[in-house]
N, C-alpha and C. Protein backbone atom coordinates (compact mmCIF):
# COMPACT_ATOMS: atom_id res chain seq x y z
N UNK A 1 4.08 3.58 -12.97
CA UNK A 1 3.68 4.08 -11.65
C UNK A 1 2.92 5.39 -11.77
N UNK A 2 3.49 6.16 -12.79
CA UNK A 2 2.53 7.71 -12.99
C UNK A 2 1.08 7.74 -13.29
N UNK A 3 0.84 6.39 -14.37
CA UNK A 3 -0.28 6.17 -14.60
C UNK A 3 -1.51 5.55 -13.45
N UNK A 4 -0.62 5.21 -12.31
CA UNK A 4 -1.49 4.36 -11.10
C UNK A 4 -1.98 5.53 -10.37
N UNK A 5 -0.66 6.31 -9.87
CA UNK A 5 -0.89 7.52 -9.67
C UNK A 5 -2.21 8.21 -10.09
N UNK A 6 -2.20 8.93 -11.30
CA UNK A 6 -2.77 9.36 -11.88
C UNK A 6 -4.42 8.85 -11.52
N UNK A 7 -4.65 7.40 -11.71
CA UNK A 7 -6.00 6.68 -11.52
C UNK A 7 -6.53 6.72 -10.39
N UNK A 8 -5.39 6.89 -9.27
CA UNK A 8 -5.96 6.49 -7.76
C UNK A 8 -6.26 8.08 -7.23
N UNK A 9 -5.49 9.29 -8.23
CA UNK A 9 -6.58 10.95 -7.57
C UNK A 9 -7.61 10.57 -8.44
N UNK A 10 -7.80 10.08 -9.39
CA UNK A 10 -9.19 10.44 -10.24
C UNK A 10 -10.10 9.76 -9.08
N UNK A 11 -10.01 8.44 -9.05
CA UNK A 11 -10.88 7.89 -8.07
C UNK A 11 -10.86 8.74 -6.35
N UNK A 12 -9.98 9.74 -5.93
CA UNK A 12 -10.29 10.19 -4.69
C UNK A 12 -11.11 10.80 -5.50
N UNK A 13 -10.59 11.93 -6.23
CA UNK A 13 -11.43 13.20 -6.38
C UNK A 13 -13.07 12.94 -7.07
N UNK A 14 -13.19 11.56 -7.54
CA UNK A 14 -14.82 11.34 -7.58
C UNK A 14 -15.64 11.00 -6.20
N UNK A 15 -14.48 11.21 -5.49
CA UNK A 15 -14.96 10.37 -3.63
C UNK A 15 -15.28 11.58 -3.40
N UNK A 16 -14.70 12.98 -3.87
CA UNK A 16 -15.18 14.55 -3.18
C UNK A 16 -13.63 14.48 -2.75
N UNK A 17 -12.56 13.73 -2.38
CA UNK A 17 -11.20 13.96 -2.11
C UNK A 17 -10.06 14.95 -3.20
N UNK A 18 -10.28 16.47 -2.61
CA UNK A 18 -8.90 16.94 -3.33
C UNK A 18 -7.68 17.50 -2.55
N UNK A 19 -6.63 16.37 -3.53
CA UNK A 19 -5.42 16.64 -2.91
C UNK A 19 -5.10 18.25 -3.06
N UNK A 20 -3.98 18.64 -1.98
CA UNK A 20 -2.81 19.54 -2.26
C UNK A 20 -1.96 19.66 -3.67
N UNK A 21 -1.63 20.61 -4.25
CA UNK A 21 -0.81 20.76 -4.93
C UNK A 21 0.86 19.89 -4.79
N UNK A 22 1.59 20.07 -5.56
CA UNK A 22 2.78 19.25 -5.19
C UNK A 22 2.94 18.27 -6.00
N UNK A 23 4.22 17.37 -5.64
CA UNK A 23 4.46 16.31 -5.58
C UNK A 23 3.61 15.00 -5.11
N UNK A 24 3.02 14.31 -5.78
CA UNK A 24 2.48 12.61 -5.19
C UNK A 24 2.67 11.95 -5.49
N UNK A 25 3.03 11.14 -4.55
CA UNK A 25 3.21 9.82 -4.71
C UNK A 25 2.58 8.46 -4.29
N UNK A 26 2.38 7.74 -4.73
CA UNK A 26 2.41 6.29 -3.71
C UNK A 26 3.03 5.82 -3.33
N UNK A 27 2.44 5.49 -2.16
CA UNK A 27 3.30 4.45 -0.84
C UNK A 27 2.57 3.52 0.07
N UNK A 28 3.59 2.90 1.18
CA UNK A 28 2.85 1.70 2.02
C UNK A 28 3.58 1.72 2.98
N UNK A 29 3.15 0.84 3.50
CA UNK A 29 3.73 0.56 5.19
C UNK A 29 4.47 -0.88 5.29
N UNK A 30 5.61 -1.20 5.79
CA UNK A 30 5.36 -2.30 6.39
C UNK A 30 5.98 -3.70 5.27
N UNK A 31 6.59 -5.05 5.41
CA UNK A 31 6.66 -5.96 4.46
C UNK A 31 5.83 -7.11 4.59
N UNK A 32 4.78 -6.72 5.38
CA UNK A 32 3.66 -8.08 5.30
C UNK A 32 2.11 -7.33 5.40
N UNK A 33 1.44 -8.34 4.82
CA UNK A 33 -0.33 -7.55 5.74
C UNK A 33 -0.13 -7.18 6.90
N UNK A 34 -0.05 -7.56 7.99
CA UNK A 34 -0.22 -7.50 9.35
C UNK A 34 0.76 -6.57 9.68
N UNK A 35 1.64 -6.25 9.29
CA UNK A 35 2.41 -4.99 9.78
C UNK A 35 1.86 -3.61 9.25
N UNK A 36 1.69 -3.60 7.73
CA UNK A 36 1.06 -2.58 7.21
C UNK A 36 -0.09 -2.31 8.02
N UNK A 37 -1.02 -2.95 8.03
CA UNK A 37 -2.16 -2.84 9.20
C UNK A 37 -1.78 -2.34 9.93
N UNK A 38 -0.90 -2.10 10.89
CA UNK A 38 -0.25 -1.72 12.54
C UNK A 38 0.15 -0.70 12.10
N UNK A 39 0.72 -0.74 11.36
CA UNK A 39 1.78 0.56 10.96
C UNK A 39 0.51 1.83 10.81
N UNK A 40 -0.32 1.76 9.66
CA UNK A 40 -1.31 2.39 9.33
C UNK A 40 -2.29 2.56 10.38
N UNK A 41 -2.46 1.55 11.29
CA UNK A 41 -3.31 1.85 12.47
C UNK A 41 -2.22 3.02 13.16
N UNK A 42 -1.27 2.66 13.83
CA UNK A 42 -0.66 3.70 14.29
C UNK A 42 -0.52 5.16 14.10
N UNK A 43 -0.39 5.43 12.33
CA UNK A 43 -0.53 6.52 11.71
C UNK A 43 -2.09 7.23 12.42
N UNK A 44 -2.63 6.42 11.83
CA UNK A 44 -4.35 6.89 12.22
C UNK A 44 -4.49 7.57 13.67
N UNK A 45 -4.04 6.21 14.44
CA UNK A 45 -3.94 6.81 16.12
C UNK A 45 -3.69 8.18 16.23
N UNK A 46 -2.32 8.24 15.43
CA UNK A 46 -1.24 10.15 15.67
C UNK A 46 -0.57 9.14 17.06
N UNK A 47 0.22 7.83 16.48
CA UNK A 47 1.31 7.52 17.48
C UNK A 47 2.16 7.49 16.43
N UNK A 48 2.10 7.61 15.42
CA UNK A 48 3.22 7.34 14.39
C UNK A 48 3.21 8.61 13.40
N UNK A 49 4.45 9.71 13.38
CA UNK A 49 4.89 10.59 12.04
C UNK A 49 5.85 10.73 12.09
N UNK A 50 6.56 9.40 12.03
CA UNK A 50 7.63 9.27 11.21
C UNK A 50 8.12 7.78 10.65
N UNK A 51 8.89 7.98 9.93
CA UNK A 51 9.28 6.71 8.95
C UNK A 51 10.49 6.75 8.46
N UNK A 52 11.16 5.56 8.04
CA UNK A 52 12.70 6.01 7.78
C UNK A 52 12.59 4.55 6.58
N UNK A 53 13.48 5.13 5.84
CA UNK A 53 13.91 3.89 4.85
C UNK A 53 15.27 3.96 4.53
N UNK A 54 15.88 3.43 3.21
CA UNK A 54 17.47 3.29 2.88
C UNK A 54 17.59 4.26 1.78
N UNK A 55 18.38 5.14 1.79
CA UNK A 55 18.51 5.91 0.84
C UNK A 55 19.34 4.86 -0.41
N UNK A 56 20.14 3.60 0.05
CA UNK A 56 20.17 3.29 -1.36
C UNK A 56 19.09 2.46 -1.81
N UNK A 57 18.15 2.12 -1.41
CA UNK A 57 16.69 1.14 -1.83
C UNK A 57 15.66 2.58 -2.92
N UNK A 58 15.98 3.92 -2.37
CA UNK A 58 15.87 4.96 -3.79
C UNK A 58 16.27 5.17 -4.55
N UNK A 59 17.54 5.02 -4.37
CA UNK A 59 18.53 5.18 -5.39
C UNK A 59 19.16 3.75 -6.99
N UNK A 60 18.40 2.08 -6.05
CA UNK A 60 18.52 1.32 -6.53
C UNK A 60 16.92 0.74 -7.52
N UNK A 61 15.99 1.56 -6.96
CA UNK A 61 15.10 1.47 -7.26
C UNK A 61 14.36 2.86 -8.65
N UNK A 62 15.89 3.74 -8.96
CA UNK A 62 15.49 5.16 -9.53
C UNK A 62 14.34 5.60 -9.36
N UNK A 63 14.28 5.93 -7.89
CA UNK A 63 13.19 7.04 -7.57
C UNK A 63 13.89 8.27 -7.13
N UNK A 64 13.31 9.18 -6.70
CA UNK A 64 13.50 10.39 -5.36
C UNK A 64 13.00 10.12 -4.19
N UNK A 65 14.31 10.12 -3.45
CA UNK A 65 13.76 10.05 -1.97
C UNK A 65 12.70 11.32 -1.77
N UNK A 66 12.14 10.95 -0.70
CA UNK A 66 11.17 11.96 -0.22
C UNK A 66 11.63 13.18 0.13
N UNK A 67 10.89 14.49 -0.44
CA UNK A 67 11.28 15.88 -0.11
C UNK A 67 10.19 16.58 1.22
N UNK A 68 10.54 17.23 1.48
CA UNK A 68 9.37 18.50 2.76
C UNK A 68 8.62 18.75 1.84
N UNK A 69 7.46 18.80 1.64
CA UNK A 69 6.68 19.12 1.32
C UNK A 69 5.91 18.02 0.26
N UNK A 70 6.43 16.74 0.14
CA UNK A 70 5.28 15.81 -0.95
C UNK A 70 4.40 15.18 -0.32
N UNK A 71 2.93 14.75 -0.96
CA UNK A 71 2.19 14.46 -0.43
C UNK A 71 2.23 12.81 -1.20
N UNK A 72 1.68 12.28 0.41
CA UNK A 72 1.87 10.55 -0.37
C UNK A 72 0.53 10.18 0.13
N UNK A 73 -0.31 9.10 -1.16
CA UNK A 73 -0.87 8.71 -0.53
C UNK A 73 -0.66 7.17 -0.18
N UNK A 74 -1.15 6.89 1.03
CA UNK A 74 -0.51 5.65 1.03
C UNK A 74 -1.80 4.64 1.57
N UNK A 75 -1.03 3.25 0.74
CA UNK A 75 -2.16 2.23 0.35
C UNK A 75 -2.05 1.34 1.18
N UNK A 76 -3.31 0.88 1.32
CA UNK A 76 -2.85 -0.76 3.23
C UNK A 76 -2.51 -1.80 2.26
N UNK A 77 -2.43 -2.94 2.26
CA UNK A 77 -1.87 -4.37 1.80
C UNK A 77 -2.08 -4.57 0.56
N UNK A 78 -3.56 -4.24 0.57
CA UNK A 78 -4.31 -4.69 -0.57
C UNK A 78 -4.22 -3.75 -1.75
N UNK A 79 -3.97 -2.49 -1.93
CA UNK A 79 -3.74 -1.57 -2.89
C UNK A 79 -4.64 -0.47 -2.97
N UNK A 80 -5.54 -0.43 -1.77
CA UNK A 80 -6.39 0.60 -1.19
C UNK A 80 -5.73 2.12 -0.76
N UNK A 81 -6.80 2.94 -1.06
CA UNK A 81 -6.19 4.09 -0.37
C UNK A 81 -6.35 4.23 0.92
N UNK A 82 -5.35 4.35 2.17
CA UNK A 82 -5.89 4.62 3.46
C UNK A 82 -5.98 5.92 3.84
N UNK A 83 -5.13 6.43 3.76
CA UNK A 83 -4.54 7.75 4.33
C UNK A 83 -3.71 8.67 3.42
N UNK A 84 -3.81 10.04 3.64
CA UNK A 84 -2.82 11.15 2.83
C UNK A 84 -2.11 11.68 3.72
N UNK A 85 -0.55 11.59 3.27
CA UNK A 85 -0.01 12.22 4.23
C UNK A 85 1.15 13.15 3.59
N UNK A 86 1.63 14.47 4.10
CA UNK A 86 2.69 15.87 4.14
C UNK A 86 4.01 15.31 4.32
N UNK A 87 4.98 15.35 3.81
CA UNK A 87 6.51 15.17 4.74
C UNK A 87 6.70 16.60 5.25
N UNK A 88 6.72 16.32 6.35
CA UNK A 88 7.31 17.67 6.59
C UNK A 88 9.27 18.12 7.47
N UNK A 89 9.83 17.03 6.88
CA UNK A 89 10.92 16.95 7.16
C UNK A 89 12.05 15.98 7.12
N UNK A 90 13.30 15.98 6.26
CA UNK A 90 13.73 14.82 5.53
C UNK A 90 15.13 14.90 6.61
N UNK A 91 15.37 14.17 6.59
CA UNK A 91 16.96 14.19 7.02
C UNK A 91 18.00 12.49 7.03
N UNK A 92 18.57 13.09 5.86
CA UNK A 92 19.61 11.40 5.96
C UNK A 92 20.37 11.52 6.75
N UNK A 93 20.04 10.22 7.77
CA UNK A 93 21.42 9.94 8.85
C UNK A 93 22.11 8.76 8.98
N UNK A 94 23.13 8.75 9.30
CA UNK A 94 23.75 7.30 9.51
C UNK A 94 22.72 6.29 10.33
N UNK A 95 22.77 5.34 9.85
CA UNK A 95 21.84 4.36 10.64
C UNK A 95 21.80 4.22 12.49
N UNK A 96 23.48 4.21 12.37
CA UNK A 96 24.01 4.15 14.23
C UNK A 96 23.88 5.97 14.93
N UNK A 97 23.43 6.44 13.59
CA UNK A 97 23.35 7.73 13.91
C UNK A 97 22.02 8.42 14.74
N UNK A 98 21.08 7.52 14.11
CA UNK A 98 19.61 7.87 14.71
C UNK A 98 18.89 8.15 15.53
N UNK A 99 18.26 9.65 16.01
CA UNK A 99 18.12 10.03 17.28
C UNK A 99 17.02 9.48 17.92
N UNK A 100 16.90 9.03 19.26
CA UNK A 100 16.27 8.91 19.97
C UNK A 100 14.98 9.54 19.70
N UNK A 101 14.78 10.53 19.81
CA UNK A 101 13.52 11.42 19.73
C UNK A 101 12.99 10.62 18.09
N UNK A 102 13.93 10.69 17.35
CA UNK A 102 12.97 10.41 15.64
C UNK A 102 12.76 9.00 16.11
N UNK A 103 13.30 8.08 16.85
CA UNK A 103 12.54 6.55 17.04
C UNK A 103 11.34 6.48 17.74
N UNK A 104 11.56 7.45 18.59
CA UNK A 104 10.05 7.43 19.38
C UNK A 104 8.82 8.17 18.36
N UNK A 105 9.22 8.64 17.93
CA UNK A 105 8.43 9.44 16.69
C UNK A 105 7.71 8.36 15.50
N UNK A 106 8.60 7.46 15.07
CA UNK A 106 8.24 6.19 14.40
C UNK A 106 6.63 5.31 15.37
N UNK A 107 6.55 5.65 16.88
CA UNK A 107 5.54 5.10 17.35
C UNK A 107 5.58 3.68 17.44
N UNK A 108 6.69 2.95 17.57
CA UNK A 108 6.52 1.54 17.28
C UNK A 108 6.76 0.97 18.66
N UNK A 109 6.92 -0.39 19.06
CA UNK A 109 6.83 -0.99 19.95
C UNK A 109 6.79 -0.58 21.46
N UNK A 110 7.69 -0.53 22.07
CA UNK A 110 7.93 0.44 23.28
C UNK A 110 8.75 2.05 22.93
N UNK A 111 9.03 2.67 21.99
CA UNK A 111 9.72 3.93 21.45
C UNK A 111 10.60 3.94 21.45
N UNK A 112 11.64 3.10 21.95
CA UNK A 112 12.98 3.26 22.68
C UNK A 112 13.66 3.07 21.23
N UNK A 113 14.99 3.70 21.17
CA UNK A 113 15.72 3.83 20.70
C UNK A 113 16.16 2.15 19.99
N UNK A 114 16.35 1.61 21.30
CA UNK A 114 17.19 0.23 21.33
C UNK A 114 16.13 -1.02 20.60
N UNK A 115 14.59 -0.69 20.48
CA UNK A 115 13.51 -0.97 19.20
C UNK A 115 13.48 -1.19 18.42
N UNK A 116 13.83 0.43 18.00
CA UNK A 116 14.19 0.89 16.50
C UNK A 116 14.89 0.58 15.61
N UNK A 117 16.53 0.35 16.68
CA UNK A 117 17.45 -0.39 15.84
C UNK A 117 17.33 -1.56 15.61
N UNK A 118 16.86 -2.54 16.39
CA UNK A 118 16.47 -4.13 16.52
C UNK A 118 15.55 -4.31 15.27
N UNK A 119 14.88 -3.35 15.27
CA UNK A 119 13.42 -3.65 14.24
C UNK A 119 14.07 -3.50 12.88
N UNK A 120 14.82 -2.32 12.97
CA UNK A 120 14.84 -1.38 11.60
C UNK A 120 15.96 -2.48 11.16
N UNK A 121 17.01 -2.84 11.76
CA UNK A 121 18.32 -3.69 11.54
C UNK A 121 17.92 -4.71 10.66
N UNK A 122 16.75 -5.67 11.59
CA UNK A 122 15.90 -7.03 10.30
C UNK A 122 15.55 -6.39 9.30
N UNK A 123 14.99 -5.13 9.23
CA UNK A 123 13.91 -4.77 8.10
C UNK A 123 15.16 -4.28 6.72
N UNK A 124 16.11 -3.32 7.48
CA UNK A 124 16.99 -3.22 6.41
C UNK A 124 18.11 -4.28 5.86
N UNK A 125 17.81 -5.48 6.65
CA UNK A 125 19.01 -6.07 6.42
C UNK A 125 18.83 -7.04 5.34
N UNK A 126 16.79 -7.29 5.29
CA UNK A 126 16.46 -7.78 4.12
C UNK A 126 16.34 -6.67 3.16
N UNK A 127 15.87 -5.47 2.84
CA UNK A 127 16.07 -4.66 2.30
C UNK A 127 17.38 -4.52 1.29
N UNK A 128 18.24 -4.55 2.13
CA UNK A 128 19.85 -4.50 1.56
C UNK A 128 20.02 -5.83 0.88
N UNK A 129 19.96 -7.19 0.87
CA UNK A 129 19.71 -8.23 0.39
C UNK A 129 18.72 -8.28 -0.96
N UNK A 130 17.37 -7.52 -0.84
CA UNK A 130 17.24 -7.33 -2.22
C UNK A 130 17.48 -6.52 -3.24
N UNK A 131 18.29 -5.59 -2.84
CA UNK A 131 18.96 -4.32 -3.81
C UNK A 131 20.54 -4.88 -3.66
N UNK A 132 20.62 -6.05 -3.37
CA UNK A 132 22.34 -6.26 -3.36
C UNK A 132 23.50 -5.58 -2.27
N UNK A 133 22.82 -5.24 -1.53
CA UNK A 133 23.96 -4.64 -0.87
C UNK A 133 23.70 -5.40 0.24
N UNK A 134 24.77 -5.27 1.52
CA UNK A 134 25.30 -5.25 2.65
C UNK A 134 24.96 -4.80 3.84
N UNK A 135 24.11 -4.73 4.60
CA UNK A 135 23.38 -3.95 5.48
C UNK A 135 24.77 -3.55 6.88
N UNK A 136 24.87 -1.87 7.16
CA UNK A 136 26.04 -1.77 7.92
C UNK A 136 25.96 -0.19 8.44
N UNK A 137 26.53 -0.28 9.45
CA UNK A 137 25.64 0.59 10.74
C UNK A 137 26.13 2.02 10.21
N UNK A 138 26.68 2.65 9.12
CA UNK A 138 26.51 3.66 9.08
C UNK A 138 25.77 4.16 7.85
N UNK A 139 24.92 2.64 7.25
CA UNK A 139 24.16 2.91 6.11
C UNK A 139 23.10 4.10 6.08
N UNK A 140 23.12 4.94 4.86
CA UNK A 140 22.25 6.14 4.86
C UNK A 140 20.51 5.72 5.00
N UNK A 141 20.33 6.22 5.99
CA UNK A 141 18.39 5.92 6.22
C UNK A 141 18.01 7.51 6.37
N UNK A 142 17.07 7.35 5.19
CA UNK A 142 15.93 8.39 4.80
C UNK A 142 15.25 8.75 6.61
N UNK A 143 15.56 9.74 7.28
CA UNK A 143 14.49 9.85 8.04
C UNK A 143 13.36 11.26 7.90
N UNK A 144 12.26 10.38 7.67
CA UNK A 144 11.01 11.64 7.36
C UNK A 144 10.09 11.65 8.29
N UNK A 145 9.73 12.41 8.60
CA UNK A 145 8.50 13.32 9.83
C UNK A 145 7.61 13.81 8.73
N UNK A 146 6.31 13.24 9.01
CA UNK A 146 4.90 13.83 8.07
C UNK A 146 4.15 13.85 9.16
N UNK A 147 3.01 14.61 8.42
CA UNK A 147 1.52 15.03 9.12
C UNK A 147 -0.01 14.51 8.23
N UNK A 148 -0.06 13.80 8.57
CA UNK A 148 -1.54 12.96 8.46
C UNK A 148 -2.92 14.45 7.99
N UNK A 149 -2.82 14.17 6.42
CA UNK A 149 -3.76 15.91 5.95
C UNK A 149 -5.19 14.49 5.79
N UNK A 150 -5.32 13.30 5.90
CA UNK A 150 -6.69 12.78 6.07
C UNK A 150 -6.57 11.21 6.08
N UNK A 151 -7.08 10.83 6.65
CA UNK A 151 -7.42 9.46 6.81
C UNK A 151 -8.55 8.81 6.32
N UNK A 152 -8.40 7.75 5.39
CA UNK A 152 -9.77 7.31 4.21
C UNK A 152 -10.21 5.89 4.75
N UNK A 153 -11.42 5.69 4.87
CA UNK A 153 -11.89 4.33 4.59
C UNK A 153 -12.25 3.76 3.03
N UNK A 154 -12.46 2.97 2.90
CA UNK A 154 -13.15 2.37 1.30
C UNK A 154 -14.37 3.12 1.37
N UNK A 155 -15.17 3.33 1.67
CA UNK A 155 -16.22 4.34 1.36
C UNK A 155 -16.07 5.47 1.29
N UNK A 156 -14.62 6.07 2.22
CA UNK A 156 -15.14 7.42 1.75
C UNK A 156 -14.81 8.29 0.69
């Protein structure tokens, strides 16, 4: 992964793209084309800065969850760069724990709370199924708030 890393700033920074200092990583949106698309459209909009995942899908996967301050860039379906984006705020909460305000923040369907859980519930429940576990309402979810530092097409 360091080495993909590594290939995909060389190729911004011949685009004229230089990142921030820090931490980078790669990332994506979404478990199909068509969601990643939405998801990433949303980002773009500025209806979507925030995102939540399973803190054990990091932990089963030996990564680091996301810190304040890393910069990700993140790729649409195909393995493209779309967008760079800041975390600017981590907080693990119980799943049944999750505030209102951070679901509407996610930007997804109608904002509501009662969405979030519906949505996030399928998404983690396959999630938890492929790291072996159990999907259950006080499971730890990563919730992160970022800020969109640029948005890329293939040309630019």
């Amino acid at each position: 992964m360091k080495e993909n890393v590594r290939k995909i700033i060389a190729e911004l920074n011949a685009r004229g793209i230089q990142l921030p200092d820090g931490d980078i990583r790669l990332g994506g949106f979404g478990d199909s084309a068509a969601l990643s698309n939405s998801l990433i459209d949303l980002i773009v909009a500025g209806a979507k800065r925030a995102t939540s995942s399973l803190l054990w899908s990091w932990h089963f996967d030996n990564e680091t969850p996301p810190r304040t301050g890393d910069v990700e860039i993140v790729l649409d379906w195909q393995g493209a760069p779309a967008l760079i984006r800041r975390t600017t705020q981590v907080d693990i909460t119980p799943f049944d724990c999750v505030a209102a305000d951070f679901a509407a923040g996610e930007g997804e369907g109608d904002l509501s709370l009662a969405y979030w859980r519906n949505e996030h519930w399928r998404f983690f429940s396959e999630e938890c199924r492929r790291i072996g576990r159990v999907a259950e309402k006080t499971m730890p979810v990563v919730c992160e708030r970022f800020e969109v530092l640029r948005a890329l097409t293939p040309t630019q």
